[in-house]
Each structure stands twice: as C-alpha cells, then as structure tokens.
C-alpha atoms as a PDB file:
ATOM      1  CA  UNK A   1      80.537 170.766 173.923  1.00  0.00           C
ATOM      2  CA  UNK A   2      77.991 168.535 172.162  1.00  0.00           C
ATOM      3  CA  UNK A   3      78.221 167.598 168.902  1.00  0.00           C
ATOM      4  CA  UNK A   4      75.948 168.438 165.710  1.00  0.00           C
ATOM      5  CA  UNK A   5      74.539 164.927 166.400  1.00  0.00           C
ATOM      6  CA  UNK A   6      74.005 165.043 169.742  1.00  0.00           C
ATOM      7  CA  UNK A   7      72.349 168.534 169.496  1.00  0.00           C
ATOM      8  CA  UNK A   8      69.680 167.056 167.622  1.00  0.00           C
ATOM      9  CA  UNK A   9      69.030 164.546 168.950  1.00  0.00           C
ATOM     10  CA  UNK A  10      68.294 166.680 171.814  1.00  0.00           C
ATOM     11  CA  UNK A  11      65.741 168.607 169.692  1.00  0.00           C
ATOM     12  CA  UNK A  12      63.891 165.519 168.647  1.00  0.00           C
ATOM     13  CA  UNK A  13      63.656 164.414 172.226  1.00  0.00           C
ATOM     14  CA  UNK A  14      62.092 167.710 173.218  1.00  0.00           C
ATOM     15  CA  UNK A  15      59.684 167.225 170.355  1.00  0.00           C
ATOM     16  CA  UNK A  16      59.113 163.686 170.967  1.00  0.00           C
ATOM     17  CA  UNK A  17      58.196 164.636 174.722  1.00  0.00           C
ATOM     18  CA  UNK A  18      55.581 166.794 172.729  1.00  0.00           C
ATOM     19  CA  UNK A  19      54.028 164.047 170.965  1.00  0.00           C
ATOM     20  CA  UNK A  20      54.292 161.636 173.428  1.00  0.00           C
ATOM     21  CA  UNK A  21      52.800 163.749 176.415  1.00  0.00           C
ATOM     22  CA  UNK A  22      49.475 163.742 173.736  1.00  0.00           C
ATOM     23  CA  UNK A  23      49.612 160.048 173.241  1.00  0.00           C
ATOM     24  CA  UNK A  24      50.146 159.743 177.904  1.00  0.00           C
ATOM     25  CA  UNK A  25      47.191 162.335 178.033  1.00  0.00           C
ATOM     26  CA  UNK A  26      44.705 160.167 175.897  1.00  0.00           C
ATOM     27  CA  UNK A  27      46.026 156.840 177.278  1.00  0.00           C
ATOM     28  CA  UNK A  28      44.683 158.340 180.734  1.00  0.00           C
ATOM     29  CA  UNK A  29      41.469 160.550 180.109  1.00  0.00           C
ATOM     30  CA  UNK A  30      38.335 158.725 181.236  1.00  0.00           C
ATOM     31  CA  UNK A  31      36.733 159.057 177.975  1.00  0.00           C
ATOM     32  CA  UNK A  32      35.273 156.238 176.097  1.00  0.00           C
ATOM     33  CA  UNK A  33      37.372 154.787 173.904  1.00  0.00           C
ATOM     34  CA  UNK A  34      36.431 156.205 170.512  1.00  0.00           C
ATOM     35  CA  UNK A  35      35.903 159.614 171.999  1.00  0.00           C
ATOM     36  CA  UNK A  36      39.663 159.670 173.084  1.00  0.00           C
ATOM     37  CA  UNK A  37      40.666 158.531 169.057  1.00  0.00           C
ATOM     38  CA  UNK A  38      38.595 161.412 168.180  1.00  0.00           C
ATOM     39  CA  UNK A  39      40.114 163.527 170.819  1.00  0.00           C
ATOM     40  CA  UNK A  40      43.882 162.954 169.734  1.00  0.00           C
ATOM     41  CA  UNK A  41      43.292 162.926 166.297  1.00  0.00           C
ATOM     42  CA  UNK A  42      41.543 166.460 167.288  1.00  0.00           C
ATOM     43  CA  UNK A  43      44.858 167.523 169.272  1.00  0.00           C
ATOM     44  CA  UNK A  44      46.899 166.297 166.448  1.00  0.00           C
ATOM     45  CA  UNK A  45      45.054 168.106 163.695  1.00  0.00           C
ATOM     46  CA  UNK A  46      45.045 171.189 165.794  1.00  0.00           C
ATOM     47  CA  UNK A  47      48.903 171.221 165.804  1.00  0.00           C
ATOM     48  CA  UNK A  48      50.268 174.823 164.076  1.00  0.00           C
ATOM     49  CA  UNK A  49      51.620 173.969 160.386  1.00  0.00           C
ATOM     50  CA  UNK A  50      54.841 175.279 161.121  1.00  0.00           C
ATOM     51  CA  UNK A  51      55.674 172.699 163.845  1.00  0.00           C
ATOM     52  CA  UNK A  52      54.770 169.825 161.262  1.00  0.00           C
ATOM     53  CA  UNK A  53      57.103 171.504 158.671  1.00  0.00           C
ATOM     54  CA  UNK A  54      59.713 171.875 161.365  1.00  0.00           C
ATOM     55  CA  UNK A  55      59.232 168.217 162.768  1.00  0.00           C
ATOM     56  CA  UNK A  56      59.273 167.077 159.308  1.00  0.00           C
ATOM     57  CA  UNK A  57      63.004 168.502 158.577  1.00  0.00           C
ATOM     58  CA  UNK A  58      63.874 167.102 161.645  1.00  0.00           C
ATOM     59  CA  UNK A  59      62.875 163.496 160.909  1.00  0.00           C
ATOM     60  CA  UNK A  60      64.554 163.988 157.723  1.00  0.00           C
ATOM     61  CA  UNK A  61      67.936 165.267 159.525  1.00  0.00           C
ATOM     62  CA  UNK A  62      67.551 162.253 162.496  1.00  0.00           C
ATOM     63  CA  UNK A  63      67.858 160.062 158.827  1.00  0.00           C
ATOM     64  CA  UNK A  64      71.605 161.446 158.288  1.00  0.00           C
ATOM     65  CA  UNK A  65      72.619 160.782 162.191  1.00  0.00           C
ATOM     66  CA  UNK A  66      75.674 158.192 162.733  1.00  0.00           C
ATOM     67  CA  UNK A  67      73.897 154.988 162.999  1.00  0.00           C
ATOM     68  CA  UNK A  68      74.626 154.457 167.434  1.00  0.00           C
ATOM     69  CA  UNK A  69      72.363 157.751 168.205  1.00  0.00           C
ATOM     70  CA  UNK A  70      69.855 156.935 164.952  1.00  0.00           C
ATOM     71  CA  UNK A  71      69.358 153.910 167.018  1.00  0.00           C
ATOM     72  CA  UNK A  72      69.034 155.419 170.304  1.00  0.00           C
ATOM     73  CA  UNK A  73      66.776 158.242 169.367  1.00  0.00           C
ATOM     74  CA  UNK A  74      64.828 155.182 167.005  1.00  0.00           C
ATOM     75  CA  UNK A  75      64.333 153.151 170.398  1.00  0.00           C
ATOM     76  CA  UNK A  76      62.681 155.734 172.452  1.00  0.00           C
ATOM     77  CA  UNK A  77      60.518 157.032 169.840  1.00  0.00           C
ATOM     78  CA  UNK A  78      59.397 153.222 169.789  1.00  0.00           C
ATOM     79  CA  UNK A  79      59.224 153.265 173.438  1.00  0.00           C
ATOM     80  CA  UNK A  80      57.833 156.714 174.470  1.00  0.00           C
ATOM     81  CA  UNK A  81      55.312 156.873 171.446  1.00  0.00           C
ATOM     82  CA  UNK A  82      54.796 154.052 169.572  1.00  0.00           C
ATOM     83  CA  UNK A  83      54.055 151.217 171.900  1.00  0.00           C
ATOM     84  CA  UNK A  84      51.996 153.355 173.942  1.00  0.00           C
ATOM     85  CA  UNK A  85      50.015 154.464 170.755  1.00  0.00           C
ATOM     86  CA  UNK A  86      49.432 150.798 169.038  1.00  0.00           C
ATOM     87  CA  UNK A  87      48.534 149.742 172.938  1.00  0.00           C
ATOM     88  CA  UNK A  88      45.939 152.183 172.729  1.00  0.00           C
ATOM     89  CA  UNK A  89      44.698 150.869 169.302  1.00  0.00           C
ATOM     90  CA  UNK A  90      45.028 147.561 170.641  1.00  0.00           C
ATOM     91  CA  UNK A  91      42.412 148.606 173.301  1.00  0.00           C
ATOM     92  CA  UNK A  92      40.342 149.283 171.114  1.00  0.00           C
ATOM     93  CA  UNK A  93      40.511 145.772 169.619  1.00  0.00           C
ATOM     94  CA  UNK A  94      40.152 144.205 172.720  1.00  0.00           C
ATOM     95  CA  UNK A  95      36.994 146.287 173.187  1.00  0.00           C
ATOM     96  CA  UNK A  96      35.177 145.548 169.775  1.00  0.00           C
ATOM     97  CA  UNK A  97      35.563 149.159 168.684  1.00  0.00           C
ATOM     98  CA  UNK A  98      38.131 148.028 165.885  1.00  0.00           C
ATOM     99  CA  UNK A  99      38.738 144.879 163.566  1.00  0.00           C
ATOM    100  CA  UNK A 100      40.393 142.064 164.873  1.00  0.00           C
ATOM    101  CA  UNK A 101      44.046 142.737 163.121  1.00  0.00           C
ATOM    102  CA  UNK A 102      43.411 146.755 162.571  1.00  0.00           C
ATOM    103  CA  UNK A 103      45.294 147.811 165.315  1.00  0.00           C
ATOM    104  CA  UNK A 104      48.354 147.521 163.247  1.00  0.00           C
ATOM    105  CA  UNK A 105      47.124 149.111 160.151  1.00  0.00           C
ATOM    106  CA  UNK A 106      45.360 152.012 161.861  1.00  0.00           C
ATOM    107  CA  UNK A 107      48.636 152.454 163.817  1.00  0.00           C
ATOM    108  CA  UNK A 108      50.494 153.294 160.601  1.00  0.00           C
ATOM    109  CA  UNK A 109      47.531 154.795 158.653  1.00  0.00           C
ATOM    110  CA  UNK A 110      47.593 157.613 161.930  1.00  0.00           C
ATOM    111  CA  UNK A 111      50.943 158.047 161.974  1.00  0.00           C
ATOM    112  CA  UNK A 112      51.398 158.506 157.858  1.00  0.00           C
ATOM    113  CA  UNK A 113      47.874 160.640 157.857  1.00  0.00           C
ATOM    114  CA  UNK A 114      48.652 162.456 160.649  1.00  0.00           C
ATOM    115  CA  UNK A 115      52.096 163.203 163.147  1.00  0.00           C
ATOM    116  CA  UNK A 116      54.880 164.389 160.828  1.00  0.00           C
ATOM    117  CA  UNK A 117      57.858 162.517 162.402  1.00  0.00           C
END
C-alpha cells in the first residue's frame, strides 16, 4: 500500500501529464510561432477554475513531501514541462519574435501569470 506521499505524488503526475501534453501539443502544431503562444496561452486560460484551485493545493501539499520524492516529482516537472516550455520560448528568440534574453523572463512571467502549479 502506498504511502500519503507517494499517493500524491501520483496525483501531481497525472496533472503534470495534463499540462505537459498542452506544452507537447504546441511544441508540434504547424502554426507560426506567435500563433502557437497565443494558442497555449488560449488553452491555458480556458482551463475550468476549479482545476487551478485544485492544482494550486496540490503544489502547496508537493511543498510538505519528504525531500527524496519533492525532488523526484521537482525533476520531472523540470523535465516534462519546463524545458520543453522555455525551448519553445527560446524558439522564439532564435526566430526574432522575442528579445534576445526574454526567453527566461517570459518563461516565468507565463508560468506566475498563468499555470497554477
């Protein structure tokens, strides 16, 4: 029998496979690049209020985990939605469409505007 822990841990995984599906369906649309930022900010925003709430209470719980599955979960959030995301912005970069530098800064500016977790 699992754990309180590992039980959710599971249920941030399931909602991290949420928000990183999004963030895998943008990286791959053959959109232009702005038009996919509008796009995922669209899907974001469209998101029912109750799921932010309930991803929000999650993050908060994920803060009280023992520190070796904190760290776990921490890693493939980086990995699964993260990286993929500030690639994207980095794209964007790369073609002109943002500032030199404002890949970082738009990465957390999305992420505190925008995805509860």
């Amino acid at each position: 029998v699992a754990g309180k822990g590992e039980l959710l841990v599971e249920i941030l995984r399931r909602e991290l496979e949420a928000e990183a599906g999004m963030t895998a369906g943008l990286l791959r649309r053959e959109l232009p690049w702005r038009e996919r930022l509008l796009t995922w900010i669209g899907e974001v925003l469209a998101l029912p209020p109750e799921r932010s709430r309930v991803a929000l209470e999650l993050g908060r719980d994920a803060a009280r985990l023992e520190p070796g599955l904190r760290d776990s979960f921490r890693a493939e959030y980086r990995a699964r939605f993260l990286e993929p995301l500030r690639a994207f912005l980095a794209e964007g970069e790369t073609r002109g469409e943002l500032a030199p530098g404002a890949a970082e800064f738009g990465l957390w500016f999305l992420l505190g505007a925008l995805v509860p977790f």
